[in-house]
PDB file of N, CA and C in Angstrom:
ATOM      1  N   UNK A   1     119.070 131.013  69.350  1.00  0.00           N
ATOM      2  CA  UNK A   1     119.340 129.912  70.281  1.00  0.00           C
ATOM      3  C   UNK A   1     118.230 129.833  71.305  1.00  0.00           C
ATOM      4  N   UNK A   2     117.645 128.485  71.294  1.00  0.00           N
ATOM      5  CA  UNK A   2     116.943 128.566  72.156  1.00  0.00           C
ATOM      6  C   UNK A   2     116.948 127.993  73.647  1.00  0.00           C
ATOM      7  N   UNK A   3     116.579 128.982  74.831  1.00  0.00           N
ATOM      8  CA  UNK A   3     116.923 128.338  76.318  1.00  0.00           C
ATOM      9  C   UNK A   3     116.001 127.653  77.176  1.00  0.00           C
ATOM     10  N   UNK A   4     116.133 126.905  77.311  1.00  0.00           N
ATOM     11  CA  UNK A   4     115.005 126.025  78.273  1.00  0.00           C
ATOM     12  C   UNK A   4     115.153 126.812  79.543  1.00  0.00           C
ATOM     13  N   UNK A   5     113.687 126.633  79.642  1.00  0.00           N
ATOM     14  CA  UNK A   5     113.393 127.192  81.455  1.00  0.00           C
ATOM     15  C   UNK A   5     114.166 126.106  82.484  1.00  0.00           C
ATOM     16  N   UNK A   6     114.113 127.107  83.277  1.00  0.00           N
ATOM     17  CA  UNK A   6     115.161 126.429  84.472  1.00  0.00           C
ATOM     18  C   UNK A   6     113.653 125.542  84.845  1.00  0.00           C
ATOM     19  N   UNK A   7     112.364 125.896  85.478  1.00  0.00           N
ATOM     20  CA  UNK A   7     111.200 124.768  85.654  1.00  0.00           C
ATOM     21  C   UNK A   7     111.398 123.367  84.983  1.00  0.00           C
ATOM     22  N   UNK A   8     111.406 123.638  83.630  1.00  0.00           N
ATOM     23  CA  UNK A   8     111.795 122.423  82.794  1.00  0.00           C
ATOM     24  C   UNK A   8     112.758 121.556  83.684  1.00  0.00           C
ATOM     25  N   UNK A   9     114.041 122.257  83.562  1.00  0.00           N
ATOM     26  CA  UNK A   9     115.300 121.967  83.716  1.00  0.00           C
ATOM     27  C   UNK A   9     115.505 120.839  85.034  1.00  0.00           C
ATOM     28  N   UNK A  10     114.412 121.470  86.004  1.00  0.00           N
ATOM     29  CA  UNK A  10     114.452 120.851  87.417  1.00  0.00           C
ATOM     30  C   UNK A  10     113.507 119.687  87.120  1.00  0.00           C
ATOM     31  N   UNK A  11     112.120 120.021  86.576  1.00  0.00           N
ATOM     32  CA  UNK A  11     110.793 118.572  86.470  1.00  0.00           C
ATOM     33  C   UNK A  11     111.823 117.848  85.684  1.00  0.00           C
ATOM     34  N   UNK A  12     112.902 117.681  84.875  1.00  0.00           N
ATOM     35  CA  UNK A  12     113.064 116.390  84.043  1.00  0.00           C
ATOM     36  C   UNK A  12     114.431 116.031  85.124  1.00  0.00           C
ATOM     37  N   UNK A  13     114.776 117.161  85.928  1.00  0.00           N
ATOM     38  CA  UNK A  13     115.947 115.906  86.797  1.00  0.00           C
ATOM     39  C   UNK A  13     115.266 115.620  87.769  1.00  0.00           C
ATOM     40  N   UNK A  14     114.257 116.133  88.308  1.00  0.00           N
ATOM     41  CA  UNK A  14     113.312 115.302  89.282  1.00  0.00           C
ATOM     42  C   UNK A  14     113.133 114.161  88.787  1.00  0.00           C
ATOM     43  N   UNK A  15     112.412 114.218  87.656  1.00  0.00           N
ATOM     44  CA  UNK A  15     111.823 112.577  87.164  1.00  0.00           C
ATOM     45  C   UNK A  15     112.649 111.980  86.687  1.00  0.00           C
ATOM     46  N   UNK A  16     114.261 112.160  86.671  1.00  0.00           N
ATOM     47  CA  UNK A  16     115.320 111.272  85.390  1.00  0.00           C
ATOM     48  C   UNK A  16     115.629 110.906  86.975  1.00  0.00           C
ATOM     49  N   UNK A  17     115.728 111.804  88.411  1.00  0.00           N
ATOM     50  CA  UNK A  17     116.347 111.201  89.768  1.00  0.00           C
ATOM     51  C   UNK A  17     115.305 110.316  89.846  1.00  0.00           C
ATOM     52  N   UNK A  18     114.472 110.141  90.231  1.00  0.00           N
ATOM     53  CA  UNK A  18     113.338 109.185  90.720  1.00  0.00           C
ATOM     54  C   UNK A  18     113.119 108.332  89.693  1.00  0.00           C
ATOM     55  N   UNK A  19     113.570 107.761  88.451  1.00  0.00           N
ATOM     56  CA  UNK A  19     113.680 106.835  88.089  1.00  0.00           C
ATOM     57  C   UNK A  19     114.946 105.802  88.159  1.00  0.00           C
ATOM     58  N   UNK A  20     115.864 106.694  88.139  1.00  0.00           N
ATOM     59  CA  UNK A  20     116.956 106.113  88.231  1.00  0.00           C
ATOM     60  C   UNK A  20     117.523 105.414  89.850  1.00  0.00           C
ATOM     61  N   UNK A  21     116.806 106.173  90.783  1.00  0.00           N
ATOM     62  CA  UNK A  21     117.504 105.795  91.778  1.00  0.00           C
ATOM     63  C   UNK A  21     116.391 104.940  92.794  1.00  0.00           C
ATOM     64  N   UNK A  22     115.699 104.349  92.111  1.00  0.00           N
ATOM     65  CA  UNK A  22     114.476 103.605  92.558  1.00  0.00           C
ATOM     66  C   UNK A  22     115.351 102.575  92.961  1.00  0.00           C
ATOM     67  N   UNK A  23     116.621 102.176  93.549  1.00  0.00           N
ATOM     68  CA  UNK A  23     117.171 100.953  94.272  1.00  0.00           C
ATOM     69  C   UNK A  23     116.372 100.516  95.512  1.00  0.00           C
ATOM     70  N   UNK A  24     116.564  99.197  95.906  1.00  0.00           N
ATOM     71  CA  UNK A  24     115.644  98.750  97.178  1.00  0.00           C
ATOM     72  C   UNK A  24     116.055  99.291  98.352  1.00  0.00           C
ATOM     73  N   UNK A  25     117.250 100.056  98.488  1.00  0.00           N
ATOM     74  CA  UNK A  25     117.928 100.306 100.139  1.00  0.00           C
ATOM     75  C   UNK A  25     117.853 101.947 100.382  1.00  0.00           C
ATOM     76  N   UNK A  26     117.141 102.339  98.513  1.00  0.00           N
ATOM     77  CA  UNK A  26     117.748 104.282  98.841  1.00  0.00           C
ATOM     78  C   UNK A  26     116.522 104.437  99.136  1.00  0.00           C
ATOM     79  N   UNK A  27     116.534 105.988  99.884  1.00  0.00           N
ATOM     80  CA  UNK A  27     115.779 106.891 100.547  1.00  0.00           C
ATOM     81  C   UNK A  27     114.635 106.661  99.563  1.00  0.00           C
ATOM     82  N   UNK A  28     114.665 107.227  98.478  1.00  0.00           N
ATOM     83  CA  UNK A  28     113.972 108.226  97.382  1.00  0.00           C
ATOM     84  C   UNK A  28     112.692 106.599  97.568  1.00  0.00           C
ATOM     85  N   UNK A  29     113.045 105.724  97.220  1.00  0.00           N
ATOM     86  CA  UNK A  29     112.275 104.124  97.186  1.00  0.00           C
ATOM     87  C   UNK A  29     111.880 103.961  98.578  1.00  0.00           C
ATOM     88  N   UNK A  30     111.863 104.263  99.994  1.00  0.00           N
ATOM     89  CA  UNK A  30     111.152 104.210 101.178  1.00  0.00           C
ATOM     90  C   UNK A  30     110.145 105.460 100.687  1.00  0.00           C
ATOM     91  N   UNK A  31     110.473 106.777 100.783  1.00  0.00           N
ATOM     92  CA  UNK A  31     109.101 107.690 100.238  1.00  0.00           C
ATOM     93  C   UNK A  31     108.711 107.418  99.433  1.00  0.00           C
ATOM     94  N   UNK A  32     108.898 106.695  98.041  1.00  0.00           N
ATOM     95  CA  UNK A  32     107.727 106.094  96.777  1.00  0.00           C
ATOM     96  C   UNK A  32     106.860 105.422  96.891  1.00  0.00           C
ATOM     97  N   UNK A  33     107.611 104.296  98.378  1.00  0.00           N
ATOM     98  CA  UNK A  33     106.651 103.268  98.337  1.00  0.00           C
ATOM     99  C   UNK A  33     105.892 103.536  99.784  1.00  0.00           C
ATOM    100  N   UNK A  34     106.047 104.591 100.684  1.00  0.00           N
ATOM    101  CA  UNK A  34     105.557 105.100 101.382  1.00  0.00           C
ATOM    102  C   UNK A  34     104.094 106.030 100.404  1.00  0.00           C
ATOM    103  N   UNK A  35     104.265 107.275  99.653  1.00  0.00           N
ATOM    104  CA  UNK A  35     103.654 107.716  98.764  1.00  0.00           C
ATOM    105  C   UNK A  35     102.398 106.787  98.354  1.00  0.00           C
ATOM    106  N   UNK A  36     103.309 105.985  97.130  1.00  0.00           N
ATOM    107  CA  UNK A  36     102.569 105.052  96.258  1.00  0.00           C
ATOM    108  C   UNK A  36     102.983 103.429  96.714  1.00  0.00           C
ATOM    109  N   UNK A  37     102.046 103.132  97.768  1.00  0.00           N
ATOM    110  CA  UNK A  37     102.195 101.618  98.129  1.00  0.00           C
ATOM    111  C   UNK A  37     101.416 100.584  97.283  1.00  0.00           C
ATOM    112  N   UNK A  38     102.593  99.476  96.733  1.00  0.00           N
ATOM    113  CA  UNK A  38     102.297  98.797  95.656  1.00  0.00           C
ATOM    114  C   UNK A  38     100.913  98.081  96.087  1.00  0.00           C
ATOM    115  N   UNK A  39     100.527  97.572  94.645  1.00  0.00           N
ATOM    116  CA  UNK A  39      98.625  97.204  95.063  1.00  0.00           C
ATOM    117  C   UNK A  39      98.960  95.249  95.571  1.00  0.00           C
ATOM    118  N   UNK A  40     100.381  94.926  95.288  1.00  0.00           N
ATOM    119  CA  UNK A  40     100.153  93.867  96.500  1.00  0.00           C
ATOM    120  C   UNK A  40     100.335  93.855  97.927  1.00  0.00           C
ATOM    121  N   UNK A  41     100.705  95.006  98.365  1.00  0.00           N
ATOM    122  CA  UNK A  41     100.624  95.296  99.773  1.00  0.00           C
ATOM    123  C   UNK A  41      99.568  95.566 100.457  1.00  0.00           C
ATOM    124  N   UNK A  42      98.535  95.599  99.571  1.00  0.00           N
ATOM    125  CA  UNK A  42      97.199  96.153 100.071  1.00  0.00           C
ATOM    126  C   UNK A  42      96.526  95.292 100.697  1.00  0.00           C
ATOM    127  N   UNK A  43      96.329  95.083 101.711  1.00  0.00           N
ATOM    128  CA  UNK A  43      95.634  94.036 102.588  1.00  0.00           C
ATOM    129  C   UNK A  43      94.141  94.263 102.843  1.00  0.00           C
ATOM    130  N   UNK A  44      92.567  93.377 102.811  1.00  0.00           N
ATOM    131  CA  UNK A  44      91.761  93.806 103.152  1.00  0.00           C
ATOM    132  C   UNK A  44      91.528  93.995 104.753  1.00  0.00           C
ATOM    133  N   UNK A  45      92.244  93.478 105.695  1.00  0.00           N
ATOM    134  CA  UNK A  45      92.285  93.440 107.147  1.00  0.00           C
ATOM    135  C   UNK A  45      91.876  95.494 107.424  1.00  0.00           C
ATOM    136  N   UNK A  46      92.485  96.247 106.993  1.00  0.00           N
ATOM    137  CA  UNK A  46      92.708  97.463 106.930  1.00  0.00           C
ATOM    138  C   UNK A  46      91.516  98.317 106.797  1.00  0.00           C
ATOM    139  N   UNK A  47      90.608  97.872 106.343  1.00  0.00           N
ATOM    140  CA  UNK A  47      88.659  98.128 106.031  1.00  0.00           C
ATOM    141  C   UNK A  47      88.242  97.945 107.004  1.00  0.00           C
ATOM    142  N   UNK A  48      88.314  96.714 108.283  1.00  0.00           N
ATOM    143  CA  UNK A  48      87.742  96.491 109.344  1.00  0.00           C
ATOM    144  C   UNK A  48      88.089  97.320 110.848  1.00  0.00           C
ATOM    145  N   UNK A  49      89.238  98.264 110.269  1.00  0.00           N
ATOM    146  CA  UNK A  49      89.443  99.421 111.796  1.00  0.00           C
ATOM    147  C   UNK A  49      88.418  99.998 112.006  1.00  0.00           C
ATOM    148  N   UNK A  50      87.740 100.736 111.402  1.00  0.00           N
ATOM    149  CA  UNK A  50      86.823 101.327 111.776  1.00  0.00           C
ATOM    150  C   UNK A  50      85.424 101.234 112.611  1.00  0.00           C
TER     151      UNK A  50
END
């Protein structure tokens, strides 16, 4: 019989949680799109702070 590592066990409910719960109002979707901000949010105004 073979046992999956508990590592496994956690990376695929990490990534099965963060797909699934990508709703517009939950937490997990403010840090994603905090993280990874979509490429239409990207404004060029943001180049000229400097």
């Amino acid at each position: 019989m073979y046992l999956i590592p508990w590592k496994s066990m956690v990376a695929t409910a990490v990534v099965l949680f963060l797909l699934f719960d990508l709703q517009p109002r939950s937490h997990t979707a403010r840090i994603w799109t905090a993280l990874f901000p979509p490429a239409q949010q990207t404004q060029p105004q943001t180049q000229s702070e400097n």
